[in-house]
Structure formats: C-alpha cells, structure tokens
C-alpha atoms as a PDB file:
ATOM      1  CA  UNK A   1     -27.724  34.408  31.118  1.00  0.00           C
ATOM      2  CA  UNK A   2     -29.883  32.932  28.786  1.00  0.00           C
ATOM      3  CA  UNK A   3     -33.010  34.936  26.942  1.00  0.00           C
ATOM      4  CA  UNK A   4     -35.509  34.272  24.544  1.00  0.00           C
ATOM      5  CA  UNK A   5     -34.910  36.301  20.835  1.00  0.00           C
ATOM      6  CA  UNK A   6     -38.028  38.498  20.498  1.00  0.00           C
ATOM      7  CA  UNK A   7     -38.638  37.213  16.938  1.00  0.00           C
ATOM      8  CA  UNK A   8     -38.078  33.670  16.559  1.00  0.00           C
ATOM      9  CA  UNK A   9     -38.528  32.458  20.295  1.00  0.00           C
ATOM     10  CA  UNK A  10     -35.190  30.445  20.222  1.00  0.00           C
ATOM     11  CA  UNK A  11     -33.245  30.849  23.544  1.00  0.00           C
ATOM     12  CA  UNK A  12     -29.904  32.885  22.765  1.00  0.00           C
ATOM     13  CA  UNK A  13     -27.135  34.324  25.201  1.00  0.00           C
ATOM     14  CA  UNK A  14     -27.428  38.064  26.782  1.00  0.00           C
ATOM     15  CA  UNK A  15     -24.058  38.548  25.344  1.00  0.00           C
ATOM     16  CA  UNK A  16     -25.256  38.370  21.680  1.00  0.00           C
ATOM     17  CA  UNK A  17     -25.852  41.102  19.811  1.00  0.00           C
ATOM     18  CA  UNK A  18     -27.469  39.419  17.265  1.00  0.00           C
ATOM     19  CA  UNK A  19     -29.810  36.240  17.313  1.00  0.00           C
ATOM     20  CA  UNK A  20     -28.056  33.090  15.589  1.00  0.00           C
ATOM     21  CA  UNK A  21     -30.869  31.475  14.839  1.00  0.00           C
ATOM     22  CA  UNK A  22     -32.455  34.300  12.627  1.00  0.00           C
ATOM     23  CA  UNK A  23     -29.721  37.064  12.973  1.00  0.00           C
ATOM     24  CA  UNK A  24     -32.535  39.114  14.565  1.00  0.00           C
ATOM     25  CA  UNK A  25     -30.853  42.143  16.894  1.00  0.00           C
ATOM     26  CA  UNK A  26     -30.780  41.198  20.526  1.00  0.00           C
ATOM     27  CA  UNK A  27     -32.461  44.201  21.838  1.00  0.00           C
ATOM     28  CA  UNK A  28     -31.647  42.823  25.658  1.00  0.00           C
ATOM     29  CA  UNK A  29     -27.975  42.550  24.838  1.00  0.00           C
ATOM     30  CA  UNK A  30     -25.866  42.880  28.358  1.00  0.00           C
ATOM     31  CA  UNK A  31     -22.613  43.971  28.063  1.00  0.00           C
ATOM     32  CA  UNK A  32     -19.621  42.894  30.431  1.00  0.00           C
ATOM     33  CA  UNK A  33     -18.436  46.542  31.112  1.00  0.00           C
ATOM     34  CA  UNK A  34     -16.322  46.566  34.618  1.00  0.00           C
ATOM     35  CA  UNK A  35     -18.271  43.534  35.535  1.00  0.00           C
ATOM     36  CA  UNK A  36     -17.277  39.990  35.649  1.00  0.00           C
ATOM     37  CA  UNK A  37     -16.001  38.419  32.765  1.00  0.00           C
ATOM     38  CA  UNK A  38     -17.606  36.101  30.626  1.00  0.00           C
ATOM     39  CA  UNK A  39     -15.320  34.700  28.574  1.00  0.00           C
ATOM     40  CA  UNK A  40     -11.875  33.333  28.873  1.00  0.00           C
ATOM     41  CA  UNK A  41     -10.235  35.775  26.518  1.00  0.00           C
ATOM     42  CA  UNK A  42     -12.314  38.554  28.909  1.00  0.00           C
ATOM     43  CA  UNK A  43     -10.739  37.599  32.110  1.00  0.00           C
ATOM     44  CA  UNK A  44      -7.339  37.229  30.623  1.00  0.00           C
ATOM     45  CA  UNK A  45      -7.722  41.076  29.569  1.00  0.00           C
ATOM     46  CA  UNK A  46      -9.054  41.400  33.109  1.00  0.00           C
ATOM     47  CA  UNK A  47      -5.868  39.945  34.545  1.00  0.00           C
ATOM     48  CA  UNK A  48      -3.905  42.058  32.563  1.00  0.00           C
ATOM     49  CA  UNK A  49      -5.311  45.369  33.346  1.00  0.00           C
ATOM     50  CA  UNK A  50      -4.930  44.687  36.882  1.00  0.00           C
ATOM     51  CA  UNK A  51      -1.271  42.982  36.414  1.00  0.00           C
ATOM     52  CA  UNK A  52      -1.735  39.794  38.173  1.00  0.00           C
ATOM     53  CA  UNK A  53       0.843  37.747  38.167  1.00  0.00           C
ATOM     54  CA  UNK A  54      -0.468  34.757  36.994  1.00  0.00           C
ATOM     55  CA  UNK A  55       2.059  32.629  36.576  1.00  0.00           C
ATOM     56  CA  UNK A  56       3.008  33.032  40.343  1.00  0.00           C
ATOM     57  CA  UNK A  57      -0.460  33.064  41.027  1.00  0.00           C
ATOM     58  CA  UNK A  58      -0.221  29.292  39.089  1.00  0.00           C
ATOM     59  CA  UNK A  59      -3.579  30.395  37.386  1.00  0.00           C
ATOM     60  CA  UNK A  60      -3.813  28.884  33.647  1.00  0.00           C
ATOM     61  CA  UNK A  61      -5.777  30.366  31.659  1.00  0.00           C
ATOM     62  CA  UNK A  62      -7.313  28.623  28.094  1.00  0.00           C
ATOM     63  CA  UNK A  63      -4.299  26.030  29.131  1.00  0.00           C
ATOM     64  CA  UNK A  64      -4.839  22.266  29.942  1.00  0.00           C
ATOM     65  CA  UNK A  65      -1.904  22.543  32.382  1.00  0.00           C
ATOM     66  CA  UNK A  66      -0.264  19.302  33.977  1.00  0.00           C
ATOM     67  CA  UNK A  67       1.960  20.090  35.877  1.00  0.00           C
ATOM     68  CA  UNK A  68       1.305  20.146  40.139  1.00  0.00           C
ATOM     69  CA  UNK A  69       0.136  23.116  41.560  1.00  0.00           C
ATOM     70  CA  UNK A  70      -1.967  25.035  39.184  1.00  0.00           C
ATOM     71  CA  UNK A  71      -5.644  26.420  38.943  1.00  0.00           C
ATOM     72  CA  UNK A  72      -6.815  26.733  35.573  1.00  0.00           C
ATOM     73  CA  UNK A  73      -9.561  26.885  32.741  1.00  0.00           C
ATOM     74  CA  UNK A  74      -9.969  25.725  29.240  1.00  0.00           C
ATOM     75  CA  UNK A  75     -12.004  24.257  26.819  1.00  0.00           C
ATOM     76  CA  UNK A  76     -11.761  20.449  25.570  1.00  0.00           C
ATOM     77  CA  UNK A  77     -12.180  19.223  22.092  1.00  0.00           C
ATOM     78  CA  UNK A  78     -16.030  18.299  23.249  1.00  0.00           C
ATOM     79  CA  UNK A  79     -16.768  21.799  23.301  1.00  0.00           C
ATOM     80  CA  UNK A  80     -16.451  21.917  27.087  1.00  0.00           C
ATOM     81  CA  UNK A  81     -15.133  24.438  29.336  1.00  0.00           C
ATOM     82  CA  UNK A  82     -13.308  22.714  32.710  1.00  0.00           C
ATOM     83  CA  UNK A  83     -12.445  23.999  35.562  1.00  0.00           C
ATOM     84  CA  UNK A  84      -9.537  22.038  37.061  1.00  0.00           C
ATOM     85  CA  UNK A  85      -7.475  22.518  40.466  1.00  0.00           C
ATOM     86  CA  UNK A  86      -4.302  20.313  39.676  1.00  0.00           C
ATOM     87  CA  UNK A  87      -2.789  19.429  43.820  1.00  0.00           C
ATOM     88  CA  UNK A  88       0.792  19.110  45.430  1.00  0.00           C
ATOM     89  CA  UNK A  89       0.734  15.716  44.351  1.00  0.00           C
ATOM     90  CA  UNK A  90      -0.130  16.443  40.679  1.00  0.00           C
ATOM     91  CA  UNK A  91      -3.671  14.500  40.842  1.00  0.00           C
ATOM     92  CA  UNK A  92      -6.371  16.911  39.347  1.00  0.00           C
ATOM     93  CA  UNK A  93      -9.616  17.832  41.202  1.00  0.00           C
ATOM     94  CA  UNK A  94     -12.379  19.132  38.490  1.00  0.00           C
ATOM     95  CA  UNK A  95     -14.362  21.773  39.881  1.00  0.00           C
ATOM     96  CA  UNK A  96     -16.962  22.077  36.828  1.00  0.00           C
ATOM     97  CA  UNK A  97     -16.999  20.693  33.200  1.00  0.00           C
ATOM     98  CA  UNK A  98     -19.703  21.943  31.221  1.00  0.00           C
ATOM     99  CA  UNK A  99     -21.165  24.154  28.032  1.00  0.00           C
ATOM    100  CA  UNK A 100     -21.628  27.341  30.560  1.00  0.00           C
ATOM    101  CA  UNK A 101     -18.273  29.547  29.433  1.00  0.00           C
ATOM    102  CA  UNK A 102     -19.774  32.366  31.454  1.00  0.00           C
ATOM    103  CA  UNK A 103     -20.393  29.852  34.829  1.00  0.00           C
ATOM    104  CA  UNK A 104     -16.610  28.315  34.257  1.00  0.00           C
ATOM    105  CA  UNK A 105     -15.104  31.724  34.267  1.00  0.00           C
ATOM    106  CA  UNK A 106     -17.004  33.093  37.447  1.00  0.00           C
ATOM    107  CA  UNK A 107     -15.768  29.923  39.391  1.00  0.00           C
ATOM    108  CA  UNK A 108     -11.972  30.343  38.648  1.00  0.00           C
ATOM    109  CA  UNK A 109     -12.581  34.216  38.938  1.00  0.00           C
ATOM    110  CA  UNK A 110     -13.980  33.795  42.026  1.00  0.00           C
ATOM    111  CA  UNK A 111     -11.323  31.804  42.944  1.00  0.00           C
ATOM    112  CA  UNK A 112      -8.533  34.230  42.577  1.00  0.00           C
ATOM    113  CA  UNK A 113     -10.340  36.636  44.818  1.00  0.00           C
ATOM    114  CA  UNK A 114     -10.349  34.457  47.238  1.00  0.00           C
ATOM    115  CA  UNK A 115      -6.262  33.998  46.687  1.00  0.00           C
ATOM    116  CA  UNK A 116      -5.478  37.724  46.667  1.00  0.00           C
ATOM    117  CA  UNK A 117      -7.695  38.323  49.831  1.00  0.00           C
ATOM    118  CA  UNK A 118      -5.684  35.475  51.751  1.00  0.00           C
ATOM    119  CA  UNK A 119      -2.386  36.918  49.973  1.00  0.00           C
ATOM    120  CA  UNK A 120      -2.940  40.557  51.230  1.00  0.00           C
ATOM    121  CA  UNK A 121      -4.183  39.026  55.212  1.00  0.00           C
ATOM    122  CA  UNK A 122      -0.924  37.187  55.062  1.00  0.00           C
ATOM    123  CA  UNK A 123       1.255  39.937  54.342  1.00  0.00           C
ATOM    124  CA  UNK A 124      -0.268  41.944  56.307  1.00  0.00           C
ATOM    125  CA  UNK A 125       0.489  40.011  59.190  1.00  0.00           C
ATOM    126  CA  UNK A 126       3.509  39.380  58.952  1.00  0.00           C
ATOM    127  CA  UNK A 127       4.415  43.049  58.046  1.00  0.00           C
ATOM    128  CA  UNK A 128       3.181  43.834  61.124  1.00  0.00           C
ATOM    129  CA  UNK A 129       4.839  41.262  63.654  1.00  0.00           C
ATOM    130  CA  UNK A 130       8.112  42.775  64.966  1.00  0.00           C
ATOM    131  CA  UNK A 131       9.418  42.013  68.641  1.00  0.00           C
ATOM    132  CA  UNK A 132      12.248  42.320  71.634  1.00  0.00           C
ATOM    133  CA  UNK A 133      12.995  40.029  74.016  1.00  0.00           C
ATOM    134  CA  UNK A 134      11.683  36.458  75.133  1.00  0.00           C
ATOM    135  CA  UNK A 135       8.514  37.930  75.581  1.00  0.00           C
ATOM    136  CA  UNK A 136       8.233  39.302  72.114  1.00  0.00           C
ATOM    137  CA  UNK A 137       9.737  36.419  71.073  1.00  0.00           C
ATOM    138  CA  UNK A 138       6.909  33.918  72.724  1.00  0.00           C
ATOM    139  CA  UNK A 139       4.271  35.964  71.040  1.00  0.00           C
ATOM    140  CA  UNK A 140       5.770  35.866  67.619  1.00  0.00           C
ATOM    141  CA  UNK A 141       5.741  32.371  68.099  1.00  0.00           C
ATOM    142  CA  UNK A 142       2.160  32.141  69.254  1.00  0.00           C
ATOM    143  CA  UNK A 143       1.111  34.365  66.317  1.00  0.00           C
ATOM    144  CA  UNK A 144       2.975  32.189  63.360  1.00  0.00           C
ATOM    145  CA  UNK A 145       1.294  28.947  65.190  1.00  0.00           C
ATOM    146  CA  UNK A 146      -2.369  30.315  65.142  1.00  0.00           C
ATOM    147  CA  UNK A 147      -1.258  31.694  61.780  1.00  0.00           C
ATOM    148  CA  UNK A 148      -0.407  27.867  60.569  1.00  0.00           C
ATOM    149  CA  UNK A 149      -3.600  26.818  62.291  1.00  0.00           C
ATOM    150  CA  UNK A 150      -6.044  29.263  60.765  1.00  0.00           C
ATOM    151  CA  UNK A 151      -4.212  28.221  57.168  1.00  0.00           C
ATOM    152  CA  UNK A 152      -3.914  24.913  56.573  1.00  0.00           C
ATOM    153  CA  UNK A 153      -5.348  22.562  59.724  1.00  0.00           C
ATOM    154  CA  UNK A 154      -8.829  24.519  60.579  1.00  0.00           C
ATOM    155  CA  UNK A 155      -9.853  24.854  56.659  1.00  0.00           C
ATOM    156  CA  UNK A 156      -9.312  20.980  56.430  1.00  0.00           C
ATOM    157  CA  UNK A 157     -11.273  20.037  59.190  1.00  0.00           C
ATOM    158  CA  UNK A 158     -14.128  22.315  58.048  1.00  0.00           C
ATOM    159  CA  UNK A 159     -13.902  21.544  54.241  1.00  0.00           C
ATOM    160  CA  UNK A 160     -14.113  17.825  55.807  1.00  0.00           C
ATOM    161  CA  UNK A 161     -17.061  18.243  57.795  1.00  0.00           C
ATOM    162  CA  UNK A 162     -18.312  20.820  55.127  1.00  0.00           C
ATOM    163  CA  UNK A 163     -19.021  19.568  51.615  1.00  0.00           C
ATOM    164  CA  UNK A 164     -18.957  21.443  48.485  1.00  0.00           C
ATOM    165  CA  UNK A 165     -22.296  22.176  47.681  1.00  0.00           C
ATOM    166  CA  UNK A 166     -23.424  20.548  44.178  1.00  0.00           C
ATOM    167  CA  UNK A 167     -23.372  22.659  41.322  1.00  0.00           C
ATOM    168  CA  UNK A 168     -25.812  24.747  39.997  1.00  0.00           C
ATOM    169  CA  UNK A 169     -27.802  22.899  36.837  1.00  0.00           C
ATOM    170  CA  UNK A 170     -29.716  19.592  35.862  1.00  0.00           C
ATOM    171  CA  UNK A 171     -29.230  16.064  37.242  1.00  0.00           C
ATOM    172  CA  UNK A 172     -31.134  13.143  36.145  1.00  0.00           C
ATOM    173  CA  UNK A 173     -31.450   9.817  38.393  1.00  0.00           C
ATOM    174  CA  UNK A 174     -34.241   6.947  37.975  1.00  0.00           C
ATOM    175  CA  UNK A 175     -35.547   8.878  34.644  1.00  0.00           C
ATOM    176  CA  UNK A 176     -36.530  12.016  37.141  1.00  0.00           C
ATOM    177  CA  UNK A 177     -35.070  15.237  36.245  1.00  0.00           C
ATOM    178  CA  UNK A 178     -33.891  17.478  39.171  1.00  0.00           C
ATOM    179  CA  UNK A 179     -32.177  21.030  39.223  1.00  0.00           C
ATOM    180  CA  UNK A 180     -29.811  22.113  42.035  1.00  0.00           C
ATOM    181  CA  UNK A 181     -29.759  25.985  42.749  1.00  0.00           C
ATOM    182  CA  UNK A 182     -28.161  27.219  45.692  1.00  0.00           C
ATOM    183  CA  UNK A 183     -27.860  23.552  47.382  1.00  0.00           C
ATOM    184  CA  UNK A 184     -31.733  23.449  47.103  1.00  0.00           C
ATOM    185  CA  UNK A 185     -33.239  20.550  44.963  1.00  0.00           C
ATOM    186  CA  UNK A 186     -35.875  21.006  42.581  1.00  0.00           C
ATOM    187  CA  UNK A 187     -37.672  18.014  40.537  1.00  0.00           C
ATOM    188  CA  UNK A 188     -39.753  18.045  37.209  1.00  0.00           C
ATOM    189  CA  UNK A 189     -43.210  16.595  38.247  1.00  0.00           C
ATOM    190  CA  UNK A 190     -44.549  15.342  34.794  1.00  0.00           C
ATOM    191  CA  UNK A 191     -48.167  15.581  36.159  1.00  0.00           C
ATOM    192  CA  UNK A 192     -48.165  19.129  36.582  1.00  0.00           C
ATOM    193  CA  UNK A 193     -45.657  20.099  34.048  1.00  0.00           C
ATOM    194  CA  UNK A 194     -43.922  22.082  36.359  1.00  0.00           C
ATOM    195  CA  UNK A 195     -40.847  22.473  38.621  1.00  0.00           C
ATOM    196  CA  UNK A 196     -41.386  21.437  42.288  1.00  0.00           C
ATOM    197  CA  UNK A 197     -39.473  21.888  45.700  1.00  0.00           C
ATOM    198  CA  UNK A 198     -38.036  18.675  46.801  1.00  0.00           C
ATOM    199  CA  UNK A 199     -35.809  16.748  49.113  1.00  0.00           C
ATOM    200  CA  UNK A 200     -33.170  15.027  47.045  1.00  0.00           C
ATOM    201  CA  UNK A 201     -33.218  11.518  47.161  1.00  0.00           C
ATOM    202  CA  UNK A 202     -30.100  10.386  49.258  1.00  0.00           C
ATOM    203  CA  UNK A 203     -27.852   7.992  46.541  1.00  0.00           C
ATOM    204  CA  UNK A 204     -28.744  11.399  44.275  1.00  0.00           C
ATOM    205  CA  UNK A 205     -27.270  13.886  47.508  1.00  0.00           C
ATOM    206  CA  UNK A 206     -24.563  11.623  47.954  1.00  0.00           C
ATOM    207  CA  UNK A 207     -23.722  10.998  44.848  1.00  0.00           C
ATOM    208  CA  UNK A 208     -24.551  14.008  42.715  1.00  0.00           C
ATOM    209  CA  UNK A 209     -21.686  14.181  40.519  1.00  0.00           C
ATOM    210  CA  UNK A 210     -22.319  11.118  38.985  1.00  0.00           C
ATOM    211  CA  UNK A 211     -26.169  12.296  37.595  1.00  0.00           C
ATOM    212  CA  UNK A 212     -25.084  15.866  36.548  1.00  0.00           C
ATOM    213  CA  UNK A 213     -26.031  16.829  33.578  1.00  0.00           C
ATOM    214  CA  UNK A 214     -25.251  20.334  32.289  1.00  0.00           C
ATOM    215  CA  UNK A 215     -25.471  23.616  33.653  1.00  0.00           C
ATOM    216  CA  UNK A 216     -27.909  25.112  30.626  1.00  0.00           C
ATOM    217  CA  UNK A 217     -30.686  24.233  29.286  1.00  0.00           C
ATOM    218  CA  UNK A 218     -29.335  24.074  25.789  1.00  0.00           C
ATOM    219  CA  UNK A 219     -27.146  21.195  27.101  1.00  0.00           C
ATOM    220  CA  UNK A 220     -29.679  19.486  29.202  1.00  0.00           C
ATOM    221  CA  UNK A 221     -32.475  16.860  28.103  1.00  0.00           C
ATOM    222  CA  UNK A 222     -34.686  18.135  30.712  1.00  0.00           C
ATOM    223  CA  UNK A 223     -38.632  18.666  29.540  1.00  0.00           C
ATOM    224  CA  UNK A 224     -38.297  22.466  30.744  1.00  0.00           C
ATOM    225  CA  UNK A 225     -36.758  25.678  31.297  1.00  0.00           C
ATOM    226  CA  UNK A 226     -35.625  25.869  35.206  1.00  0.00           C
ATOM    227  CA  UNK A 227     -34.712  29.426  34.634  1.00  0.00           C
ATOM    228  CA  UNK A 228     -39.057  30.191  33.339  1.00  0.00           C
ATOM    229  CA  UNK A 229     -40.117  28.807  36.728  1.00  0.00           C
ATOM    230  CA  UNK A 230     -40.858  30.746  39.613  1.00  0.00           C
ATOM    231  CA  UNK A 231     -38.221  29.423  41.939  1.00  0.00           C
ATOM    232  CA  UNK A 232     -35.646  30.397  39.476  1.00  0.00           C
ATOM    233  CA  UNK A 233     -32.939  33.203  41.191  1.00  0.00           C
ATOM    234  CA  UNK A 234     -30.983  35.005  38.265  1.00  0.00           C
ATOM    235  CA  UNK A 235     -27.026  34.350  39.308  1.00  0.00           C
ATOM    236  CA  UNK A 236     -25.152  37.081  40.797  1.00  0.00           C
ATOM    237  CA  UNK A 237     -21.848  38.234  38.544  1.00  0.00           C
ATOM    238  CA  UNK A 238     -21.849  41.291  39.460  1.00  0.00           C
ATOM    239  CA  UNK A 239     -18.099  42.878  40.657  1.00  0.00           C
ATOM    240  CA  UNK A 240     -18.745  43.884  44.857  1.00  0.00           C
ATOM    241  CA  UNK A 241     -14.686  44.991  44.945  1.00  0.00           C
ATOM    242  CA  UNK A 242     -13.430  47.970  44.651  1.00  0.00           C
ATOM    243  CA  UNK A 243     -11.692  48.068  40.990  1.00  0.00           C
ATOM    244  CA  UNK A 244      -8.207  49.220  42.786  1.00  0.00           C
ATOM    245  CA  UNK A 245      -8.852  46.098  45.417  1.00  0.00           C
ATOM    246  CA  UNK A 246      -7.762  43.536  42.080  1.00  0.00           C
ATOM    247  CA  UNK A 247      -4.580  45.291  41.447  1.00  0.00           C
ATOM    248  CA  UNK A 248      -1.379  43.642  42.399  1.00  0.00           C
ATOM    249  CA  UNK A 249       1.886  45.283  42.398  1.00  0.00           C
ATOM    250  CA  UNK A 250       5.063  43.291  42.275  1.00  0.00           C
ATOM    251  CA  UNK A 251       5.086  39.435  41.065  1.00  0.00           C
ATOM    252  CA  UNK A 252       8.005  39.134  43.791  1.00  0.00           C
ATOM    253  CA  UNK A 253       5.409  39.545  46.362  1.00  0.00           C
ATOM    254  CA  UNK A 254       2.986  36.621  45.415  1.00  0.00           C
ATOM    255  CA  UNK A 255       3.692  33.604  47.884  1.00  0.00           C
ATOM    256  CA  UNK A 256       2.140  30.389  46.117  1.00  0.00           C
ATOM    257  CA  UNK A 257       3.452  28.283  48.670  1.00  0.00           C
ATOM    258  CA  UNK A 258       0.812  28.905  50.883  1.00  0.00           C
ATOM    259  CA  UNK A 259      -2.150  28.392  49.314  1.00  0.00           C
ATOM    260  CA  UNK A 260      -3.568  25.387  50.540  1.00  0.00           C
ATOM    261  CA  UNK A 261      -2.699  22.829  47.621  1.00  0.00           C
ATOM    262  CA  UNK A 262      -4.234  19.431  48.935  1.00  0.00           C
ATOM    263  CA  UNK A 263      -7.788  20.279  49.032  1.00  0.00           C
ATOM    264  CA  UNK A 264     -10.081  19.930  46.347  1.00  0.00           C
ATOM    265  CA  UNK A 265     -10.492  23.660  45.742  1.00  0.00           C
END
C-alpha cells in the first residue's frame, strides 16, 4: 500500500522505512511479520519455512520458466513483475504484468493456497475410500467418477460461463480514465475532478485487457489518486490460515498431475 511521506508529500510504499524522495523516516512503516509476503525474495523464505515443495508444486519463483506446466513469478528487464501460468501444451496464460511487486506476489500466493487446499481434499479422499465386494466396488467407482467430475469437467464449464474478473487498477479507453476495484468500474469525470461510479462501456468490459494500464498510481497517467477517493477499499493481505495449515510434509506426496493445467489460471 501506497502512503503519502509526512514531510515532502511524495507518495512512498508502507514497506519503506525511509522516504526516497527526501530520506525522511516513514513513521507509518508496515511490516510483513506472519502476514503475506510482499516481495518475491519474502515468499520464497515463506516457502521455505513451511517446506513446500516447489518444484513438485511446479511454482517458479523470480524464474521466467518455459517449460509446460509451471506457475511462476518474476520480474522483466522493463521493471515489471509477471505473473504467468505456463499450460499442458506449453502456451503461457499471463495473469498480471505490472509495477505492483506486492499485488504480483499475493496473486501467485494466493494461488498456491488454493493448490494445497485441493491437494489435502484429494488425499483425503482417497485415503479414505476402501471397499469389499461388487457393491463396494460400484461405489468406489461412483466416487472416483464424481471425483473426475468435480476436478476437471465442472470447473471448465464454470470458468467458461464465469470470467475472470478484470484486475484491480487503471484502464484508459476514448481518452477516459477508469479504475476497476472489485469488478466495479469507476471513471474520472474531469468536470468534477473526482472519481465516479459507472457502468463500463461494453468494447472496455469486453475487452479490458487491452486498455489496462497499471495497477499504481505511480505507473498510471491517470489525473488522480483512486486510492484518496471515497470509494477506495484498502486490499486485504492479511494471512486467514492457520500458520501450521501451509506446512507440507513429504515432496513424495505432492500430485501435480492433477491440477487442472488447461485453464487460464
């Protein structure tokens, strides 16, 4: 999160403990603590105190990985952090690109919850599936089907009747500047000099990815501040797991074969 240095009015990063600009102390300095990390080199620490297995995991972190079947972040020579899903068939789905490091590393760090949620429900089913008989045998059958079902044909249907929602951050189309939060649409009305609710036009809706523009301010060319106007809701970082719930025992145990590989994310 972004705040203003108390001496020089330049906007700085919560994270700093002392202004750039003027090297003024950052009196409102936030500190990651068992939160979630910030920084690339944060959530690799993260990883490791928690000994997931990343590499069966096929989670790439600070590496521009190629190769098929991989979720990863890095930063580009532009000064860019991406967010990349790479598929089964090797194509590469970006899921943000963007100045934000702290933004970058909350989607692929939300991301591996997600895995090691699905990981644990599928081991837990099928440590607990044992059977005599036909009739046992019928049921096992039944369970593995809705198993297969619930996994990789329902998600599809829904992700394809579902969109992702845009991402957070500034858009321009027809020299209007509009902010997405929370798949609600905001636009700059010049008259006013404020932020207003809006409907988002639909070639802008349909097509947002081509008129994003950056996630911060710093990196946007937008007249004003989204985050100083009254419609602006602070993200939410904060860790609502257990710490024990990230830990992960054996690397044997980490199935990346069934993680759902031909989706976009």
């Amino acid at each position: 999160m972004r705040v203003r240095c108390d001496y020089c009015g330049n906007y700085i990063e919560d994270t700093d403990k002392n202004c750039p600009h003027c090297g003024a102390p950052n009196d409102r300095m936030q500190r990651s603590g068992t939160k979630v990390p910030k920084t690339i080199e944060e959530l690799k620490a993260f990883c490791a105190a928690h000994h997931l297995p990343l590499e069966q995991m096929r989670f790439f972190l600070g590496e521009d990985y190629r190769g098929p079947r991989a979720f990863g972040v890095y930063k580009d020579g532009e000064g860019n952090f991406v967010v990349y899903k790479n598929k089964s068939d090797g194509s590469r789905a970006i899921r943000y690109r963007g100045t934000d490091e702290a933004y970058a590393v909350n989607e692929l760090y939300q991301k591996m919850k997600s895995e090691i949620s699905s990981q644990r429900a599928r081991q837990e089913k099928g440590g607990g599936t044992q059977g005599k008989g036909k009739g046992s045998s019928r049921k096992l059958v039944a369970i593995l089907l809705a198993v297969y079902l619930g996994i990789n044909i329902i998600p599809k249907l829904v992700r394809r009747f579902t969109p992702e929602p845009p991402p957070t951050g500034y858009y321009t189309y027809e020299d209007t500047y509009y902010y997405n939060q929370h798949d609600d649409w905001y636009y700059y009305d010049t008259d006013f000099g404020s932020w207003t609710p809006t409907e988002a036009p639909a070639t802008l809706g349909d097509n947002y990815a081509q008129y994003f523009e950056s996630s911060n301010y710093s990196g946007s060319e937008a007249p004003a501040d989204f985050s100083e106007s009254a419609y602006y809701v602070e993200p939410d970082y904060d860790e609502d797991w257990d710490d024990d719930d990230w830990d992960w025992g054996s690397s044997d145990s980490w199935d990346s074969g069934s993680t759902d590989w031909d989706s976009d994310w």
